[in-house]
C-alpha atoms as a PDB file:
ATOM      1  CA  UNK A   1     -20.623 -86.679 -41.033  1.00  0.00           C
ATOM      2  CA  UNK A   2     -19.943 -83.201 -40.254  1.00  0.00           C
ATOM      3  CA  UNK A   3     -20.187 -81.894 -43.634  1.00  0.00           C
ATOM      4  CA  UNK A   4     -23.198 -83.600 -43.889  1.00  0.00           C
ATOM      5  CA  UNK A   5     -24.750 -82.431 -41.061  1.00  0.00           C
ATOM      6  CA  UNK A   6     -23.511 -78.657 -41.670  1.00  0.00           C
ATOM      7  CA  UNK A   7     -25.234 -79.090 -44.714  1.00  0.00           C
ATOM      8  CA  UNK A   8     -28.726 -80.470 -43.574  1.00  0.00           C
ATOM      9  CA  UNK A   9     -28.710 -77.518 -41.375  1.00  0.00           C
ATOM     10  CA  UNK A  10     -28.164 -75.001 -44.036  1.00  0.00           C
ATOM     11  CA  UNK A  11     -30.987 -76.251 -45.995  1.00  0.00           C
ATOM     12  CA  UNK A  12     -33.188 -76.100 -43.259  1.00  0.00           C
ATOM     13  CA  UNK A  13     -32.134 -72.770 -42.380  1.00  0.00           C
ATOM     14  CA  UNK A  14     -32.683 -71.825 -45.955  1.00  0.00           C
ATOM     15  CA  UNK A  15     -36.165 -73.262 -47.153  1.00  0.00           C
ATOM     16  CA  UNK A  16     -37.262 -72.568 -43.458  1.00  0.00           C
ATOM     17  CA  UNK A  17     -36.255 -69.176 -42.819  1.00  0.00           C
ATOM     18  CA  UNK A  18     -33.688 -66.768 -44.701  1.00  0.00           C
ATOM     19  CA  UNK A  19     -30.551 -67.265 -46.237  1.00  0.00           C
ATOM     20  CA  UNK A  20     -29.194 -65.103 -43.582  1.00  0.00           C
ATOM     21  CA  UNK A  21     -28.524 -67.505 -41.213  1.00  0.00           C
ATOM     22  CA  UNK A  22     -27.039 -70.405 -43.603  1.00  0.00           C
ATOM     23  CA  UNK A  23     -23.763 -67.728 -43.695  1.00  0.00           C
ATOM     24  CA  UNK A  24     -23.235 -67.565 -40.048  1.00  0.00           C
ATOM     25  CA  UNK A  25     -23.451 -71.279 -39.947  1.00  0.00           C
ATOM     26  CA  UNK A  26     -20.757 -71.524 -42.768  1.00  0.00           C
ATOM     27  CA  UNK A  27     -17.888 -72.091 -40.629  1.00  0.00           C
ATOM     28  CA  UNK A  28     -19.334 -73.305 -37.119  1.00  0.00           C
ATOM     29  CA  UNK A  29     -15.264 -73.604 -35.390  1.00  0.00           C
ATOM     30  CA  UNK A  30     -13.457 -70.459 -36.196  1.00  0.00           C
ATOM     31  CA  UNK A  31     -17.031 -67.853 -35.169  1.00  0.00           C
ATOM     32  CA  UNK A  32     -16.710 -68.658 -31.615  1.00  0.00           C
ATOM     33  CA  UNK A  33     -12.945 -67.662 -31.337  1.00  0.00           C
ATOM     34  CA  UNK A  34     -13.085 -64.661 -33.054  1.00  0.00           C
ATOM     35  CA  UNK A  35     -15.900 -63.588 -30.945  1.00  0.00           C
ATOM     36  CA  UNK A  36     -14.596 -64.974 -27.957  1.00  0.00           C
ATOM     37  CA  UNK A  37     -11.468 -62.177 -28.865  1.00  0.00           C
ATOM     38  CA  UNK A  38     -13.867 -59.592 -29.497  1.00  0.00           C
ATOM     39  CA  UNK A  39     -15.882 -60.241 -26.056  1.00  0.00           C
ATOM     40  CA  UNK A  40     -12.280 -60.502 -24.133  1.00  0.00           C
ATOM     41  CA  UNK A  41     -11.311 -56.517 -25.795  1.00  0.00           C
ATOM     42  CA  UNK A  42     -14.515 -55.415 -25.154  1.00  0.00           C
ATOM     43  CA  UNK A  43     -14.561 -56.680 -21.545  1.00  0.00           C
ATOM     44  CA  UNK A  44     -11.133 -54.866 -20.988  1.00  0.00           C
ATOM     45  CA  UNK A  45     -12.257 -51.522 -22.548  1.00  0.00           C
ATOM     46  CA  UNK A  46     -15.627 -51.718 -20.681  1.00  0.00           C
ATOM     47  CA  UNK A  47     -13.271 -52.579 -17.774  1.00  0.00           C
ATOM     48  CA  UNK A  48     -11.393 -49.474 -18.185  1.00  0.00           C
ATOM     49  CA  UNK A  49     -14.388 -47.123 -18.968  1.00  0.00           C
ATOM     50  CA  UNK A  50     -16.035 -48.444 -16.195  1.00  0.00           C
ATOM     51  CA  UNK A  51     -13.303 -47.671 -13.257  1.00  0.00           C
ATOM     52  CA  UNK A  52     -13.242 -44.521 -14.784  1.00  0.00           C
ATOM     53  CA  UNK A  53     -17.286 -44.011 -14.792  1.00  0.00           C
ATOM     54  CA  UNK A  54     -16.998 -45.535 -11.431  1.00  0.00           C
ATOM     55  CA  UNK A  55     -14.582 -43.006  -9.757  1.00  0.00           C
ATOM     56  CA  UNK A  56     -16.699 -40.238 -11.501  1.00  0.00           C
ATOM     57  CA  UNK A  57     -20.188 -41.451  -9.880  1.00  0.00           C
ATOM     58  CA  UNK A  58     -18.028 -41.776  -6.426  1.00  0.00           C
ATOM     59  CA  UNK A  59     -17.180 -38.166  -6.881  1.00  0.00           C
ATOM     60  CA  UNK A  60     -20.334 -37.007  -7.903  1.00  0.00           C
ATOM     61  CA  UNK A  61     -21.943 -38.791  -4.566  1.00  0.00           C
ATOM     62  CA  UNK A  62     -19.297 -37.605  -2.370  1.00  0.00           C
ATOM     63  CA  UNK A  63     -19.997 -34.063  -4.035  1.00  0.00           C
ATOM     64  CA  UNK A  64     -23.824 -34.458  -3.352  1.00  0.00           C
ATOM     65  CA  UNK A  65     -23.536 -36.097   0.334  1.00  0.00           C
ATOM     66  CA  UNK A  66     -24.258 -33.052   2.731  1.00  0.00           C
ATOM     67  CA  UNK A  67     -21.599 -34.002   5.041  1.00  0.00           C
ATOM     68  CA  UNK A  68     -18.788 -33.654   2.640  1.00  0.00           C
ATOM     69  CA  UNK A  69     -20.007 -30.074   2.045  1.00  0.00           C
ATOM     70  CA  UNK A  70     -20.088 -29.866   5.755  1.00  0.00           C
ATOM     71  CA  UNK A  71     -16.316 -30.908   6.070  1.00  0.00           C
ATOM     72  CA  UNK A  72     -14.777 -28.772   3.642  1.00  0.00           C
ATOM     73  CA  UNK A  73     -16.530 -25.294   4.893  1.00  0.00           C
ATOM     74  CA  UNK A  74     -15.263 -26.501   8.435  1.00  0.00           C
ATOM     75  CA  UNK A  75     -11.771 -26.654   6.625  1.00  0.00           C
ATOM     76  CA  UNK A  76     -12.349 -23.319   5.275  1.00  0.00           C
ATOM     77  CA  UNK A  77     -13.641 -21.898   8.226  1.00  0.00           C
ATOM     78  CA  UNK A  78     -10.466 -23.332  10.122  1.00  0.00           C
ATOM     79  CA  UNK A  79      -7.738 -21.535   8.267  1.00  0.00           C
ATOM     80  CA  UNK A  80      -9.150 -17.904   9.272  1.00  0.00           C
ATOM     81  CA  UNK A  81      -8.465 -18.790  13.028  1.00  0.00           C
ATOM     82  CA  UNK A  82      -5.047 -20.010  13.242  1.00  0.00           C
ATOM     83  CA  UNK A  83      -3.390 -16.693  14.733  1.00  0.00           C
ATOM     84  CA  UNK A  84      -1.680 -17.348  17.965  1.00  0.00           C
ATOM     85  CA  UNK A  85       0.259 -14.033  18.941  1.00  0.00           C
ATOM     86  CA  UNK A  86      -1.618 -10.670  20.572  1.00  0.00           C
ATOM     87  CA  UNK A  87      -3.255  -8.272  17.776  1.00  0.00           C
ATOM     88  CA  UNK A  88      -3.017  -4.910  18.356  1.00  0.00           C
ATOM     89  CA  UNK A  89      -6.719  -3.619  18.520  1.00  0.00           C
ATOM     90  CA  UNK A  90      -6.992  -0.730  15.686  1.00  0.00           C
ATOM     91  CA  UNK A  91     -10.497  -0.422  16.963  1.00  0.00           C
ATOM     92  CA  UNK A  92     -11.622   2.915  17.703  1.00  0.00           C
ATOM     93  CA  UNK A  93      -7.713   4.422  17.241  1.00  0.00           C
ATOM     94  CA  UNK A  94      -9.299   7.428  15.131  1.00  0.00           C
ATOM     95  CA  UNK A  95     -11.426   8.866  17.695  1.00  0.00           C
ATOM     96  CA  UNK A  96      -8.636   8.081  20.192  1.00  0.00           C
ATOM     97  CA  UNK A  97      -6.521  10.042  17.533  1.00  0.00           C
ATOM     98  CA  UNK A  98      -9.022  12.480  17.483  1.00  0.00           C
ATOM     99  CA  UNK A  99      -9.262  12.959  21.267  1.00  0.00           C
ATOM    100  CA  UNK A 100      -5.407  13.310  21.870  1.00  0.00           C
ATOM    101  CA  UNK A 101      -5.432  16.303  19.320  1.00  0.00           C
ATOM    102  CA  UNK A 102      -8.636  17.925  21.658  1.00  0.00           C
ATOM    103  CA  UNK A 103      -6.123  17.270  24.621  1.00  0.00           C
ATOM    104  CA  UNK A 104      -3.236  18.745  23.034  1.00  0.00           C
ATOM    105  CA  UNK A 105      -4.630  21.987  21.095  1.00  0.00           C
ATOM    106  CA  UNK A 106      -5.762  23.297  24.803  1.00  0.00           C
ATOM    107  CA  UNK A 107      -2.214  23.178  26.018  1.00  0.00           C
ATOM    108  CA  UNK A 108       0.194  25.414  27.199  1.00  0.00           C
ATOM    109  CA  UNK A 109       3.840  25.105  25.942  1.00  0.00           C
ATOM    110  CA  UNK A 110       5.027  23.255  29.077  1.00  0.00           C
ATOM    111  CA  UNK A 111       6.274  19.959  29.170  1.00  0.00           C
ATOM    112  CA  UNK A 112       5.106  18.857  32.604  1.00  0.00           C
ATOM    113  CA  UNK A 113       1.512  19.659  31.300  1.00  0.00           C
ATOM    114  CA  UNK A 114       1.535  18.063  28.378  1.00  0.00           C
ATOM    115  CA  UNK A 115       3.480  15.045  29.844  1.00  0.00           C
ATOM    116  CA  UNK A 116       0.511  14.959  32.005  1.00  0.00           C
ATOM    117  CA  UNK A 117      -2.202  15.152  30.345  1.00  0.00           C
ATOM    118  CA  UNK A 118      -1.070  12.760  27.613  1.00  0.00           C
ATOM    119  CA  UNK A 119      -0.323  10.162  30.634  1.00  0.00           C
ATOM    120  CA  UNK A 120      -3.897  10.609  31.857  1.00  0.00           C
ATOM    121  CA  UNK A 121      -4.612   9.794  27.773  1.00  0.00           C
ATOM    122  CA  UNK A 122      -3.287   6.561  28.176  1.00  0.00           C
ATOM    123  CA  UNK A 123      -4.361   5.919  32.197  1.00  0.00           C
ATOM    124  CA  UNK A 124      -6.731   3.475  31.531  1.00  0.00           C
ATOM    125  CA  UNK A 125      -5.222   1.486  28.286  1.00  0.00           C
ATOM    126  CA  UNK A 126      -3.540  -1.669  28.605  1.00  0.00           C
ATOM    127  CA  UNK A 127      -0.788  -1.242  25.717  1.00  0.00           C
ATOM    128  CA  UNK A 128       0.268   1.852  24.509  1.00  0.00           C
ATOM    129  CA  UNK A 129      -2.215   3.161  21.801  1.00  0.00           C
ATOM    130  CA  UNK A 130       0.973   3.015  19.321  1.00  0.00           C
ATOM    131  CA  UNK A 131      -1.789   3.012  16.404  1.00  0.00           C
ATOM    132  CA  UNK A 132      -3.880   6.247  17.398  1.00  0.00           C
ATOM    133  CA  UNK A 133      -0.261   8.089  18.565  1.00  0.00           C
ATOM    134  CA  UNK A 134       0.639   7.577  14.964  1.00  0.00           C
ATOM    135  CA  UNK A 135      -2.380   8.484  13.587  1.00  0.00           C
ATOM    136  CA  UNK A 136      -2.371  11.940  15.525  1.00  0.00           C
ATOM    137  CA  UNK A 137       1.318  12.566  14.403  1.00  0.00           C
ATOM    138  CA  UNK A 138       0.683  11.997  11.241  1.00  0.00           C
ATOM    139  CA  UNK A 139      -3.471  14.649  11.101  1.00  0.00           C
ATOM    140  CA  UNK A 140      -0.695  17.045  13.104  1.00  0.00           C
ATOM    141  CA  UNK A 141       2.015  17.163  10.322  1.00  0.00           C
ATOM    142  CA  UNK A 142      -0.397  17.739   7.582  1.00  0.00           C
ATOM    143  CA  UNK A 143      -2.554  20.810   9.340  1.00  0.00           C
ATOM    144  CA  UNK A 144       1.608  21.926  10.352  1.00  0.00           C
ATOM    145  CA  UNK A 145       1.148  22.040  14.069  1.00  0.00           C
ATOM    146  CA  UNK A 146       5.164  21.432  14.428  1.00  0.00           C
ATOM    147  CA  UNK A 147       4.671  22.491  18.422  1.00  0.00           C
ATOM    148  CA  UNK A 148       2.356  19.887  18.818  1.00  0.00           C
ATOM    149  CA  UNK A 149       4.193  17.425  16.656  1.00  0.00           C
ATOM    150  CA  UNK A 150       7.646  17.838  18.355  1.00  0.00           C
ATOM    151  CA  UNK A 151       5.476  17.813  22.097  1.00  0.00           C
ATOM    152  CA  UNK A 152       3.813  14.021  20.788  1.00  0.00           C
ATOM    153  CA  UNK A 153       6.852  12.885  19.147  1.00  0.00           C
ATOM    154  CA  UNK A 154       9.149  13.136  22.193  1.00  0.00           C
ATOM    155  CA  UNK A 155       6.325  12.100  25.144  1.00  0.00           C
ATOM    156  CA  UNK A 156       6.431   8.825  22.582  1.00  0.00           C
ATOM    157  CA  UNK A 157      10.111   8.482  22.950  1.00  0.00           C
ATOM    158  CA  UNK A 158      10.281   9.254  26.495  1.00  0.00           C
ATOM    159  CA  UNK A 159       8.004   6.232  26.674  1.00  0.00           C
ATOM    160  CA  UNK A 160       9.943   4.065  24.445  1.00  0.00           C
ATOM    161  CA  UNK A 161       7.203   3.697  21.758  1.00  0.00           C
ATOM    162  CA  UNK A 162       7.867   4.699  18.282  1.00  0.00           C
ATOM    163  CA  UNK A 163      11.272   4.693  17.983  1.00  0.00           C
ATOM    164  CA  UNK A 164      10.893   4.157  13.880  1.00  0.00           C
ATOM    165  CA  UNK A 165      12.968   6.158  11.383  1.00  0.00           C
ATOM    166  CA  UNK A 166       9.464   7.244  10.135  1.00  0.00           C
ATOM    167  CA  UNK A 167       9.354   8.957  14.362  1.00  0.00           C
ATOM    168  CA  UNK A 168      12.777  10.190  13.440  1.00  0.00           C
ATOM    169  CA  UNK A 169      11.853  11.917  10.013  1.00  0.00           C
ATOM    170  CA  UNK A 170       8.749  13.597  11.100  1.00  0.00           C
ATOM    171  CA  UNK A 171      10.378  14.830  14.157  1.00  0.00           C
ATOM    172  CA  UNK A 172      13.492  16.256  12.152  1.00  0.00           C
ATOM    173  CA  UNK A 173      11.054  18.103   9.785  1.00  0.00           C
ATOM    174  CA  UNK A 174       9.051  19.791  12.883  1.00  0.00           C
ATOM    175  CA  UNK A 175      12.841  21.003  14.106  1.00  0.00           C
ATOM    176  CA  UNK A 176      12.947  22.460  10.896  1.00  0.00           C
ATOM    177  CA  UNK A 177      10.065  24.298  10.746  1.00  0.00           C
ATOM    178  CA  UNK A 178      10.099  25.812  14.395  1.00  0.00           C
ATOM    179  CA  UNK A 179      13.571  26.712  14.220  1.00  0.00           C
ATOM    180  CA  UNK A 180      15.008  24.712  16.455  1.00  0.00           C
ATOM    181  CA  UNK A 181      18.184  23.567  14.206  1.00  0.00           C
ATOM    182  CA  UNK A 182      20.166  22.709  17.743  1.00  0.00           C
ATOM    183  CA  UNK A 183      17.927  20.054  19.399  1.00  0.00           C
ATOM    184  CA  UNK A 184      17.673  18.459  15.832  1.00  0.00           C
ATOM    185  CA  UNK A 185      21.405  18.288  15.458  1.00  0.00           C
ATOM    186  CA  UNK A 186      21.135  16.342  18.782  1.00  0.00           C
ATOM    187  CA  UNK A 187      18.596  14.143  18.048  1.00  0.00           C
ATOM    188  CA  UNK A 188      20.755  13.570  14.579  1.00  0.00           C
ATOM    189  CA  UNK A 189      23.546  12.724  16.633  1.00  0.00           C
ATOM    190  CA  UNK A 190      21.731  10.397  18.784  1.00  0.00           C
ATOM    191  CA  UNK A 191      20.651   8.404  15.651  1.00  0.00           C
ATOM    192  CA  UNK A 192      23.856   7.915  14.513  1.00  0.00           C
ATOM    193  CA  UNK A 193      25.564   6.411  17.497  1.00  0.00           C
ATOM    194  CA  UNK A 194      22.350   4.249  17.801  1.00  0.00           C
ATOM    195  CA  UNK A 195      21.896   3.121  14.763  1.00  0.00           C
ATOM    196  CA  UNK A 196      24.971   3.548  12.944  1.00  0.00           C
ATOM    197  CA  UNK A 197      24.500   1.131   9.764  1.00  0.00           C
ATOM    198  CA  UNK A 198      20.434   1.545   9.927  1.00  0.00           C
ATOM    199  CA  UNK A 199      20.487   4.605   8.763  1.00  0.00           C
ATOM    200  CA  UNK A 200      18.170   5.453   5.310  1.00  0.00           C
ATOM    201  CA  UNK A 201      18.221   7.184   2.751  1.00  0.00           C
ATOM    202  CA  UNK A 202      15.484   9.794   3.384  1.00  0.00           C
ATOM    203  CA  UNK A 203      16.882  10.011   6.900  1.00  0.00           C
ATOM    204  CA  UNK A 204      20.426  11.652   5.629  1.00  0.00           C
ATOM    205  CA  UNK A 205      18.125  13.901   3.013  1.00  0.00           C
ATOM    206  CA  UNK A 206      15.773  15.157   5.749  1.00  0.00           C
ATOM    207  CA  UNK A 207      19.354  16.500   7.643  1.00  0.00           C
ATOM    208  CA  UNK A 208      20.765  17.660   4.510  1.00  0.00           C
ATOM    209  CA  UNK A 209      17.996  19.561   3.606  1.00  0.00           C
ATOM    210  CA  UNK A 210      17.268  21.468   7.073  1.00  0.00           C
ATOM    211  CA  UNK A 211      21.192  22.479   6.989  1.00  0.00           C
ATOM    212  CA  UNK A 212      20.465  23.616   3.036  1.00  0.00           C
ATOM    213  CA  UNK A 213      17.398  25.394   4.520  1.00  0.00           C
ATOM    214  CA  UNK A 214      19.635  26.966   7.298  1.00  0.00           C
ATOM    215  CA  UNK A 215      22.143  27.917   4.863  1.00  0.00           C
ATOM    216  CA  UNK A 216      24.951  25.740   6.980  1.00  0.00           C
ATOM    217  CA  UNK A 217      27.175  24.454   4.094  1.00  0.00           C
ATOM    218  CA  UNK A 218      30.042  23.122   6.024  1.00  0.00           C
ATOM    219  CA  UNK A 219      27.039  21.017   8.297  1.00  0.00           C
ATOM    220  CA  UNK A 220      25.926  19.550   4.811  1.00  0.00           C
ATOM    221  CA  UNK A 221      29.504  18.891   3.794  1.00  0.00           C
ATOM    222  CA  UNK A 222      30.109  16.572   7.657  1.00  0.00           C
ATOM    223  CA  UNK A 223      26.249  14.779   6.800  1.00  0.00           C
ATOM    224  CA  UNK A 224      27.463  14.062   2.936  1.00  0.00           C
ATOM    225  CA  UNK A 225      30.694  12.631   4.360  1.00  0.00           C
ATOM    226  CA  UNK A 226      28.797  10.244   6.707  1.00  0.00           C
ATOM    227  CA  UNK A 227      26.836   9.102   3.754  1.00  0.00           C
ATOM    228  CA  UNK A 228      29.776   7.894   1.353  1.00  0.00           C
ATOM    229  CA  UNK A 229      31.134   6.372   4.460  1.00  0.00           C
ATOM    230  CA  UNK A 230      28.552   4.312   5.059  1.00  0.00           C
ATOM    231  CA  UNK A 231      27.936   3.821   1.256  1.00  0.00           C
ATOM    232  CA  UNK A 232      24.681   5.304   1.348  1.00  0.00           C
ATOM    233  CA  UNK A 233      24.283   6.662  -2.656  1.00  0.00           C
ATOM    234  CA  UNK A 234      22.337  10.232  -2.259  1.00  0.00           C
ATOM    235  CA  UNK A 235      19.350  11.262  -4.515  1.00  0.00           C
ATOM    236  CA  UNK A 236      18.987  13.833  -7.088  1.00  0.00           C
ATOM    237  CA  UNK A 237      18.172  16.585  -4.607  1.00  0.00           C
ATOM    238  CA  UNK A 238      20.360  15.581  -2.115  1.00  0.00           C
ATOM    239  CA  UNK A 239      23.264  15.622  -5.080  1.00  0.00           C
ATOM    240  CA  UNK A 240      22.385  19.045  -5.891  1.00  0.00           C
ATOM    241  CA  UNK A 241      22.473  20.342  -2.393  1.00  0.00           C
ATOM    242  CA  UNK A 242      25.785  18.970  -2.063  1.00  0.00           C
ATOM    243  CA  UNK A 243      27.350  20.409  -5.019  1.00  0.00           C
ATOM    244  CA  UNK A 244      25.418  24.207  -3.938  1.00  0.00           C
ATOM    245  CA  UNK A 245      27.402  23.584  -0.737  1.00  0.00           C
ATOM    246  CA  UNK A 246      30.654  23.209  -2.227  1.00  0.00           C
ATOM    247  CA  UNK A 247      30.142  25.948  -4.532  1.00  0.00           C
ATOM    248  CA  UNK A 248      29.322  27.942  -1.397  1.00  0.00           C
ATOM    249  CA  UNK A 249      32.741  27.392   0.422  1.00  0.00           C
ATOM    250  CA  UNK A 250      34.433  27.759  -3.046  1.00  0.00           C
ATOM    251  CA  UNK A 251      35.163  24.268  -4.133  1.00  0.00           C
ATOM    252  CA  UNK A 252      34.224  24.008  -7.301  1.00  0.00           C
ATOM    253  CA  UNK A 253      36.640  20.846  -7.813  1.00  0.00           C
ATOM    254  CA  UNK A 254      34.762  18.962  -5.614  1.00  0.00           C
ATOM    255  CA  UNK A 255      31.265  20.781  -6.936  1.00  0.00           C
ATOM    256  CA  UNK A 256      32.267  19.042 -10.654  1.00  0.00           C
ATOM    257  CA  UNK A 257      33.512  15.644  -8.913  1.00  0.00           C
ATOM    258  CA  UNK A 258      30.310  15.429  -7.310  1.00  0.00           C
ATOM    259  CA  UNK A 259      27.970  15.822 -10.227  1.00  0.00           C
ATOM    260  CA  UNK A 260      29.631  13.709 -12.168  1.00  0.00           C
ATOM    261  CA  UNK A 261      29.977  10.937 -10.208  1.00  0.00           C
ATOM    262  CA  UNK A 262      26.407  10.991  -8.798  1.00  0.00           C
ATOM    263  CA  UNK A 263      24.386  12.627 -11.269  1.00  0.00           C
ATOM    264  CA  UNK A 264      23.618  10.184 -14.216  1.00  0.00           C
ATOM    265  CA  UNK A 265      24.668  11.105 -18.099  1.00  0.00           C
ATOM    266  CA  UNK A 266      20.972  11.556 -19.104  1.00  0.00           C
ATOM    267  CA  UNK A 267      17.751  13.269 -17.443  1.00  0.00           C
ATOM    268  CA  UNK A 268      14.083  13.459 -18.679  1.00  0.00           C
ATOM    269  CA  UNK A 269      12.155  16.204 -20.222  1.00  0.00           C
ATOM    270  CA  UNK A 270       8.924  16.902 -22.332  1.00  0.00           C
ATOM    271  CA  UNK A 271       9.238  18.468 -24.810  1.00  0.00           C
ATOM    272  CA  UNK A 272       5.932  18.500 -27.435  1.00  0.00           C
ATOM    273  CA  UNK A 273       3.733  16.574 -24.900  1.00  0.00           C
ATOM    274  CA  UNK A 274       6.565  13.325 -25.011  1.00  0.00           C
ATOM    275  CA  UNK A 275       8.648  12.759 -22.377  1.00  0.00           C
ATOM    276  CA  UNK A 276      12.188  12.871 -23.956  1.00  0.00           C
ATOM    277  CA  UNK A 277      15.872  11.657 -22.700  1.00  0.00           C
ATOM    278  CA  UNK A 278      18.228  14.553 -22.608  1.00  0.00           C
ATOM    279  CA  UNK A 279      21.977  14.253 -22.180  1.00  0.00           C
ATOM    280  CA  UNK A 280      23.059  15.902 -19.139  1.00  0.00           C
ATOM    281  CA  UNK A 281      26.204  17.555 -18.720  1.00  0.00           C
ATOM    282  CA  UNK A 282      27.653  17.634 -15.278  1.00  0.00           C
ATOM    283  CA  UNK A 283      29.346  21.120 -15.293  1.00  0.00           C
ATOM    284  CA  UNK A 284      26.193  23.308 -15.747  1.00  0.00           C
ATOM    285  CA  UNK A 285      25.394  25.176 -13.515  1.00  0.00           C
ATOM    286  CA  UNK A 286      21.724  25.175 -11.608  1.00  0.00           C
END
């Protein structure tokens, strides 16, 4: 009967309407399964696709809602305030810079004066103007004013601000250049008993070269000796001061010793326009 009635159908289907739908008709039990498979795949791929389209239109909402916009610039906006400690104010330290060098320049070379004035610099401040001191020190050492350097320098100590090694180096060099080899030899001293393994590099140099500029070789010889025992390796300059100074007292031993064992094997020159790597021989002579 069901052949029979499979068969009615197709005939109808056929003289009434195409022969289209006699094939789909052809095997009534096994269509619906395999479509029933193909719905259940689709279903989980549209599934899949749509979480995914879903979490993509939630984004794009929560992108376009003003308040989320509003929440993340507060975020942003957050981070920039979270200092806690005391900033120094830089604000206005170059004209206080500037108004400290007016002060000094008018000056006499007497320390109660200048003590005084620069405390009536600072009457009304309530931290020391560290930043505008510095600045000051620094205008000072470039137009060579040593006076006025070493006068700023040690009011700053005396108040027990700017004890750097950068203090330290400036006020070496203005010892240097005013002559005054025997209050740098006791600031020098002071450094080392204070700050024995703290010592730098540029620090040693700077004493090195005001003995070499002095012409005190057996001074340079005591500073060198400080520096290989605190294994402080010297620069170029500092090598070749050295090895003048033993020269000087007529050890030329120690002159060779020297050079070899702090100069490197090869040095740099130009030669055509290039820059070109040149052996270099320890025992020439400058």
């Amino acid at each position: 009967m069901n052949l029979v009635f499979s068969n009615e159908v197709m005939n109808t289907r056929v003289f009434g309407f195409s022969k289209c739908g006699a094939f789909t008709l052809q095997k009534p039990f096994v269509f619906p399964l395999f479509r029933a498979k193909e719905i259940h795949a689709s279903s989980s791929k549209c599934g899949t696709s749509s979480s995914k389209c879903f979490h993509k239109n939630e984004s794009m909402k929560s992108s376009l809602v003003p308040g989320a916009v509003k929440e993340t610039m507060v975020k942003k906006i957050g981070k920039r305030e979270h200092h806690v400690w005391k900033k120094r104010d830089s604000a206005g330290s170059g004209q206080k810079a500037l108004n400290l060098l007016r002060i000094i320049s008018d000056l006499p070379n007497e320390k109660e004066a200048v003590y005084g004035a620069l405390d009536k610099w600072i009457a009304w401040e309530t931290e020391f103007p560290l930043i505008a001191a510095a600045k000051a020190l620094k205008i000072l050492r470039k137009r060579s004013q040593w006076r006025c350097v070493i006068q700023v320098a040690k009011w700053m100590l005396s108040k027990g601000q700017g004890a750097t090694m950068g203090t330290y180096d400036t006020l070496l060099l203005a010892f240097d250049m005013d002559q005054r080899v025997d209050e740098a030899e006791s600031l020098w001293n002071m450094i080392v008993h204070a700050h024995t393994r703290s010592i730098s590099k540029r620090l040693f140099s700077r004493m090195i070269s005001l003995y070499d500029h002095h012409d005190m070789p057996d001074k340079i010889i005591e500073v060198f000796a400080d520096m290989e025992e605190l294994s402080v390796r010297p620069d170029e300059d500092t090598v070749r001061r050295v090895a003048r100074a033993f020269r000087k007292l007529g050890e030329e031993e120690k002159q060779k010793i020297v050079l070899k064992r702090y100069l490197s094997k090869y040095k740099y020159a130009h030669f055509k326009g290039e820059r070109v790597r040149v052996k270099r021989f320890s025992w020439d002579k400058e």
